[in-house]
N, C-alpha and C. Protein backbone atom coordinates (compact mmCIF):
# COMPACT_ATOMS: atom_id res chain seq x y z
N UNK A 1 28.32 9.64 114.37
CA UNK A 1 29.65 9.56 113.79
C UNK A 1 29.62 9.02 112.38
N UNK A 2 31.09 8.75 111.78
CA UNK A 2 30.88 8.72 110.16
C UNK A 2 30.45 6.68 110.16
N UNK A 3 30.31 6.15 111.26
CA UNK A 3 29.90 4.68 110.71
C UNK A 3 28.44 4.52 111.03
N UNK A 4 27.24 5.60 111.22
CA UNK A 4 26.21 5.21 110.61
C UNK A 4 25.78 5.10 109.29
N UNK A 5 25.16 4.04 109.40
CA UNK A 5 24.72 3.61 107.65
C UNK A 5 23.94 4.13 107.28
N UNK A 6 23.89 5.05 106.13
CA UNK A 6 22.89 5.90 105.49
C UNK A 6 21.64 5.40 105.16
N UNK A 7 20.90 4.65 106.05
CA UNK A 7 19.96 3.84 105.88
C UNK A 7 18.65 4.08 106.61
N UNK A 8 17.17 4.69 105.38
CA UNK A 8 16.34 5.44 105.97
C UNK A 8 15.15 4.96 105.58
N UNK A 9 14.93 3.63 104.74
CA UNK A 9 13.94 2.90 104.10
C UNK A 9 13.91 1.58 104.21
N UNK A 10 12.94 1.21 103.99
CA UNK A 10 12.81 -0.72 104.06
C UNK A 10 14.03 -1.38 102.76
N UNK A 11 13.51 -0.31 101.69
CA UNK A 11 14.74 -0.51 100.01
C UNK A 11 15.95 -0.39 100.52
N UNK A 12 16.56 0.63 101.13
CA UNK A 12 17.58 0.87 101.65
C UNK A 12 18.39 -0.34 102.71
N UNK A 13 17.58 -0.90 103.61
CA UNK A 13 18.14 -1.63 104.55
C UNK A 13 18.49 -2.83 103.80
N UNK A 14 17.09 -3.62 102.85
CA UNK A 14 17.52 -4.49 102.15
C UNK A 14 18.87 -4.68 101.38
N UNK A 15 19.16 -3.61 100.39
CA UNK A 15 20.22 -2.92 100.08
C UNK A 15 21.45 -3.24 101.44
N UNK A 16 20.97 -2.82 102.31
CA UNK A 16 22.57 -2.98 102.56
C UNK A 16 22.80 -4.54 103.71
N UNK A 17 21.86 -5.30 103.80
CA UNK A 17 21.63 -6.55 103.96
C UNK A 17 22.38 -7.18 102.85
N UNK A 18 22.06 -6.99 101.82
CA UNK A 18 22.48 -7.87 100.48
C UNK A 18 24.13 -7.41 100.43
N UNK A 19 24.56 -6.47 100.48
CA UNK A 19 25.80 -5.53 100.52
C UNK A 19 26.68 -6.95 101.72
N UNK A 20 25.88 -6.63 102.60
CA UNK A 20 26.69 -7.30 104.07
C UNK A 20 26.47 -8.52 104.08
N UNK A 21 25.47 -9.51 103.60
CA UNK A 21 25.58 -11.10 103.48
C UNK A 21 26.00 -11.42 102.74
N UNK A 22 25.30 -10.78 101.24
CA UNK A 22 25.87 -11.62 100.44
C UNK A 22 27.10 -11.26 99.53
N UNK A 23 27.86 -12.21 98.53
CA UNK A 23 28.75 -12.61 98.38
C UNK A 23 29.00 -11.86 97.14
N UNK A 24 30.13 -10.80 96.66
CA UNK A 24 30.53 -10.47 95.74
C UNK A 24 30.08 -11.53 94.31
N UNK A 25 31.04 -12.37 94.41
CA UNK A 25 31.06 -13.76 93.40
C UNK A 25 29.51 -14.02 93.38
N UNK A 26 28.44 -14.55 94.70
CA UNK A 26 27.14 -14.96 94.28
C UNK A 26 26.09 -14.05 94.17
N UNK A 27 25.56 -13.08 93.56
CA UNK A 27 24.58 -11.88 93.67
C UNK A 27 23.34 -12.73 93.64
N UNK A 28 22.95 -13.14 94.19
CA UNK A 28 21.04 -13.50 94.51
C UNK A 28 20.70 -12.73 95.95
N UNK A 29 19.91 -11.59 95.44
CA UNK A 29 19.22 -10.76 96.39
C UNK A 29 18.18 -11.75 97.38
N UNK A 30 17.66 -12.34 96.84
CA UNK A 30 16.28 -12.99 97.92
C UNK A 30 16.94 -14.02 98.63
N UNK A 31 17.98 -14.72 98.18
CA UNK A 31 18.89 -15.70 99.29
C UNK A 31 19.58 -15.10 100.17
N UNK A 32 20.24 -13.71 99.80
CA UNK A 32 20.97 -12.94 100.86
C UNK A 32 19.92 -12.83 101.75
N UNK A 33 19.02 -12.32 101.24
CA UNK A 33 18.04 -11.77 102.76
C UNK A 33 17.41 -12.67 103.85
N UNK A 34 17.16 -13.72 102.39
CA UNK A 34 16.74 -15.26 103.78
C UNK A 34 17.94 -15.51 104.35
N UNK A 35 18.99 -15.74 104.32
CA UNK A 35 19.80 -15.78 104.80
C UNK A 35 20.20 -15.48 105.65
N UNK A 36 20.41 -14.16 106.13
CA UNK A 36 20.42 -13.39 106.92
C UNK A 36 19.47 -13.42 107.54
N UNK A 37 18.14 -13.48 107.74
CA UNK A 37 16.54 -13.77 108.21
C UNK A 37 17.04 -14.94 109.08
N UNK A 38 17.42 -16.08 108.23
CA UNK A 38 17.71 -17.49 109.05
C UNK A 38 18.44 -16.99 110.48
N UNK A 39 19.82 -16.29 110.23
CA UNK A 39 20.29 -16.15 111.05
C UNK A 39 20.31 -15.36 112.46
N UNK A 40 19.05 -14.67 111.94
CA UNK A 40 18.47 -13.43 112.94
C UNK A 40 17.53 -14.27 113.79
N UNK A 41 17.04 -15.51 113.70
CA UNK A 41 15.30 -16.07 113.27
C UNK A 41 15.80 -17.39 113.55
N UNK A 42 16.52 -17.57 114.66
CA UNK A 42 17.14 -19.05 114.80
C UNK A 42 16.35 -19.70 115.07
N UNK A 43 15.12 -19.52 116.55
CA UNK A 43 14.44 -20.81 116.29
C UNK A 43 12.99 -20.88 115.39
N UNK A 44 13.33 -20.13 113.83
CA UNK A 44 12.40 -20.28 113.35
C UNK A 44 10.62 -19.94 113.30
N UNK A 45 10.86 -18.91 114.43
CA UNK A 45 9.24 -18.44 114.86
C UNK A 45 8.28 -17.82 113.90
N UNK A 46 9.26 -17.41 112.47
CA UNK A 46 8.47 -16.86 111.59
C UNK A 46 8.89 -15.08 111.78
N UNK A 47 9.13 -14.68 112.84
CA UNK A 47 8.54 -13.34 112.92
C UNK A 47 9.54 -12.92 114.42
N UNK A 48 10.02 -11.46 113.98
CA UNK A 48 10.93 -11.16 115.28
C UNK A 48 9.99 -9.64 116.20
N UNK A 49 10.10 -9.69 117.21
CA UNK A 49 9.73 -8.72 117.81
C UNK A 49 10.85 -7.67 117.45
N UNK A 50 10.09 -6.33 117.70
CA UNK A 50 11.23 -4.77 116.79
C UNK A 50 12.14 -4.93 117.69
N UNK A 51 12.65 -5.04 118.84
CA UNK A 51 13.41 -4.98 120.16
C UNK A 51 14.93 -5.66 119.11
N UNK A 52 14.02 -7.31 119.21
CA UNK A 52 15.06 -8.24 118.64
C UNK A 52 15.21 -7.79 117.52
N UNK A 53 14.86 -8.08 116.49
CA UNK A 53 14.94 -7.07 114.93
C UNK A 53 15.85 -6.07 115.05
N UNK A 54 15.85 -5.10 115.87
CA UNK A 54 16.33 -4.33 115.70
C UNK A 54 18.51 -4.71 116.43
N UNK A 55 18.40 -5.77 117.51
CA UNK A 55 19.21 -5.99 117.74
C UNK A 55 19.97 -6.86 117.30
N UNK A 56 20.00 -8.16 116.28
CA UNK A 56 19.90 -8.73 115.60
C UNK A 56 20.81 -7.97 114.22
N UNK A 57 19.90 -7.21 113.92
CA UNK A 57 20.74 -6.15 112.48
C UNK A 57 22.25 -5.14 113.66
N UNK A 58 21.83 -5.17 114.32
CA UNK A 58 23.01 -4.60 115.95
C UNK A 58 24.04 -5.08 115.05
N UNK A 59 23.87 -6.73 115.29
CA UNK A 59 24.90 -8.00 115.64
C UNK A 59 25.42 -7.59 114.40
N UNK A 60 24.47 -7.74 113.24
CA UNK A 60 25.51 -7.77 111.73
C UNK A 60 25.91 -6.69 111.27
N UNK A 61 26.29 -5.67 112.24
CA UNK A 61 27.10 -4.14 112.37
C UNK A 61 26.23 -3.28 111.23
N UNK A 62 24.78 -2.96 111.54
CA UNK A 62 23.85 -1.89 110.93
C UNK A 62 24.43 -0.74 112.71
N UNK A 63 24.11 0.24 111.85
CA UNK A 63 23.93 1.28 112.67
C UNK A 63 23.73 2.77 112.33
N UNK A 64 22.11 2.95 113.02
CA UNK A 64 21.71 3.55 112.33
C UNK A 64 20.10 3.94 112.87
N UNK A 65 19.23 4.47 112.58
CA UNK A 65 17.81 4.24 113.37
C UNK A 65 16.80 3.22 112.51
N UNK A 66 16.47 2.35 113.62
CA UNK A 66 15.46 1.60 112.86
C UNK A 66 13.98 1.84 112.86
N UNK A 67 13.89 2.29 114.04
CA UNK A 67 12.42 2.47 114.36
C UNK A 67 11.75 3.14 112.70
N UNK A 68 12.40 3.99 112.25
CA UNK A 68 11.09 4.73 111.05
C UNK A 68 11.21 3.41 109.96
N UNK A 69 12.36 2.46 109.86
CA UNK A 69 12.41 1.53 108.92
C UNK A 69 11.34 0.84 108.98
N UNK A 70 11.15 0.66 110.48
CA UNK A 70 10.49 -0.88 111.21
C UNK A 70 8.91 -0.31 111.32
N UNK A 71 8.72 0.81 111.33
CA UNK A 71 7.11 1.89 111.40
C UNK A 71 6.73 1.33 110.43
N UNK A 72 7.60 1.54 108.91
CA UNK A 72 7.39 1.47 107.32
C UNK A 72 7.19 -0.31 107.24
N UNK A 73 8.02 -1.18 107.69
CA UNK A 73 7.28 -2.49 107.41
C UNK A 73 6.29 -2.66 108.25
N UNK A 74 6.08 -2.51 109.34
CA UNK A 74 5.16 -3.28 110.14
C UNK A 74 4.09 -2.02 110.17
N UNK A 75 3.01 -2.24 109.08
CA UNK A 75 2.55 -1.08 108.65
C UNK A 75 1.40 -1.55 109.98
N UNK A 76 0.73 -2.22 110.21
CA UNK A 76 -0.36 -2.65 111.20
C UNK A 76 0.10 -2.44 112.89
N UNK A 77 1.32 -2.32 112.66
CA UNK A 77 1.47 -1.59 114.13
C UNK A 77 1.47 -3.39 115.08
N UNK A 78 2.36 -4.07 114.51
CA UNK A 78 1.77 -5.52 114.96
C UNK A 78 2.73 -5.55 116.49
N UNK A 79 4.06 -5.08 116.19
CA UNK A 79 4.92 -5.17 117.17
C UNK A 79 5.99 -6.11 116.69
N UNK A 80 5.44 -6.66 115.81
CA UNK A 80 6.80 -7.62 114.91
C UNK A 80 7.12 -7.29 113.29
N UNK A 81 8.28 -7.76 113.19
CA UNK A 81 8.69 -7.84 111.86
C UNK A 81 8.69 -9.66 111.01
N UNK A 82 8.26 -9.75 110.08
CA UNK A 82 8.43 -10.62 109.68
C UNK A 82 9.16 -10.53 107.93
N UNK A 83 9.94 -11.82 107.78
CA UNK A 83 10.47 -11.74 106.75
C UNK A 83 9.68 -11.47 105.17
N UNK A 84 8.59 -11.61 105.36
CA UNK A 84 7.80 -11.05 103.69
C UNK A 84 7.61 -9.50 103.88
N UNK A 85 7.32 -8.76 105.34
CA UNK A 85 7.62 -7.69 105.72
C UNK A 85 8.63 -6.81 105.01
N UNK A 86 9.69 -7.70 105.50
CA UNK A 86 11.28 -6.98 105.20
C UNK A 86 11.72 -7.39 103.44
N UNK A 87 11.28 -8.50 102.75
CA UNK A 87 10.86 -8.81 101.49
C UNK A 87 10.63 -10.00 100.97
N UNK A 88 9.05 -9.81 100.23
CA UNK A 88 8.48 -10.67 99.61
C UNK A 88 9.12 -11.98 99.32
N UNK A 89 10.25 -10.99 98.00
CA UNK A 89 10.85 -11.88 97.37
C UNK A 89 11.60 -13.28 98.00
N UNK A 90 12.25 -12.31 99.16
CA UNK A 90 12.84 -13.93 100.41
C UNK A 90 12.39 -14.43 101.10
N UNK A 91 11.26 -14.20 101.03
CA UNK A 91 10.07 -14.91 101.83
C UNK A 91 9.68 -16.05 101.44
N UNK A 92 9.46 -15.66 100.17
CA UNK A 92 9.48 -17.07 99.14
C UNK A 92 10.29 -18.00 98.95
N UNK A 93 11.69 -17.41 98.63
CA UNK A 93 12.81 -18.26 98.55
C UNK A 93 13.04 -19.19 99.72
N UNK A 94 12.85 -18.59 100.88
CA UNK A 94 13.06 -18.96 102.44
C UNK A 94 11.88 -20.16 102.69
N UNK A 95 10.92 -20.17 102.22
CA UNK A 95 9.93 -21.20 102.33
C UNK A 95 10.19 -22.26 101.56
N UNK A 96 10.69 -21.68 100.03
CA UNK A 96 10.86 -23.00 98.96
C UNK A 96 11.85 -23.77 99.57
N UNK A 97 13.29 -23.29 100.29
CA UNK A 97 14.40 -23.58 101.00
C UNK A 97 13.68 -24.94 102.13
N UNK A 98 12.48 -24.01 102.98
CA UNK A 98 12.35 -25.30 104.08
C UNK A 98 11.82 -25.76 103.62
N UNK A 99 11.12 -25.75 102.36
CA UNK A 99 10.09 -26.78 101.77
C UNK A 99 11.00 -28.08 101.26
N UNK A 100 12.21 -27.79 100.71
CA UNK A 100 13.08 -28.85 99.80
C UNK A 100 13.60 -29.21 101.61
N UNK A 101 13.92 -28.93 102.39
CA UNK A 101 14.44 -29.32 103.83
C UNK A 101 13.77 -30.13 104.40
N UNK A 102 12.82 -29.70 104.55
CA UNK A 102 11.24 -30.98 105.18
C UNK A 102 11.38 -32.43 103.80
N UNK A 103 11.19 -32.07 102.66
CA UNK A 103 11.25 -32.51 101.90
C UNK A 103 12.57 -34.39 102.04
N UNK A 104 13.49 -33.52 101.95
CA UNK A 104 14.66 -34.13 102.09
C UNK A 104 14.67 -35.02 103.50
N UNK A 105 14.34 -34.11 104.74
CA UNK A 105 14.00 -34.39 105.91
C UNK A 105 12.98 -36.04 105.89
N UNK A 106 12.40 -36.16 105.07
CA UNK A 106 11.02 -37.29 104.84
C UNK A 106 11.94 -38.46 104.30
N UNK A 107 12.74 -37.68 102.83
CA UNK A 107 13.18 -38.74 102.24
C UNK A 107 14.30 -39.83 103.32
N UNK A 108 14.87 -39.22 103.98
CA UNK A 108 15.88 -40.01 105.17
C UNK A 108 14.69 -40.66 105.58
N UNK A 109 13.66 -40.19 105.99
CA UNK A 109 12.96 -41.21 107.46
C UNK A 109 12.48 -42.41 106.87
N UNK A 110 12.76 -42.71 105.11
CA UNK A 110 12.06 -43.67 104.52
C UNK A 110 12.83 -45.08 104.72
């Protein structure tokens, strides 16, 4: 029907991740995606199985086929997706994020 998302690439999904998290007013691509990552990725395991991955993007109303998306990141055939997978760039951001968190996390326990 007309509400699948024209979405047929890893560029593409990112794209419309950033579209659907993030914020008109704030455009930072690599925070939208951690962002969204966080929220897919609750207890933090690093890495989602395609099942969940794929249900997960369900929740934040993608629809559409993932499997050739999810072929194209998880080029090793691992069975998971992980967020440097889906992109680098928020991979980074997403680490510097728990890095200042742990960080902060220390400074309280002092």
């Amino acid at each position: 029907g007309e509400d699948v998302n024209n979405v047929t690439t890893v560029e593409e999904l990112r794209q419309w991740i950033i579209c659907r998290v993030g914020s008109a007013t704030y455009f930072h691509p690599a925070k939208s995606i951690a962002s969204a990552w966080q929220s897919m990725d609750v207890q933090n395991f690093g890495k989602l199985e395609h099942a969940k991955f794929a249900g997960e993007l369900t929740r934040l109303g993608f629809r559409g086929n993932l499997k050739p998306i999810m072929a194209e990141m998880d080029v090793e055939k691992t069975g998971w997706i992980t967020l440097a997978m889906l992109s680098p760039d928020a991979a980074e951001e997403y680490e510097a994020a728990l890095e200042k968190g742990r960080e902060l996390a220390a400074e309280r326990e002092k």
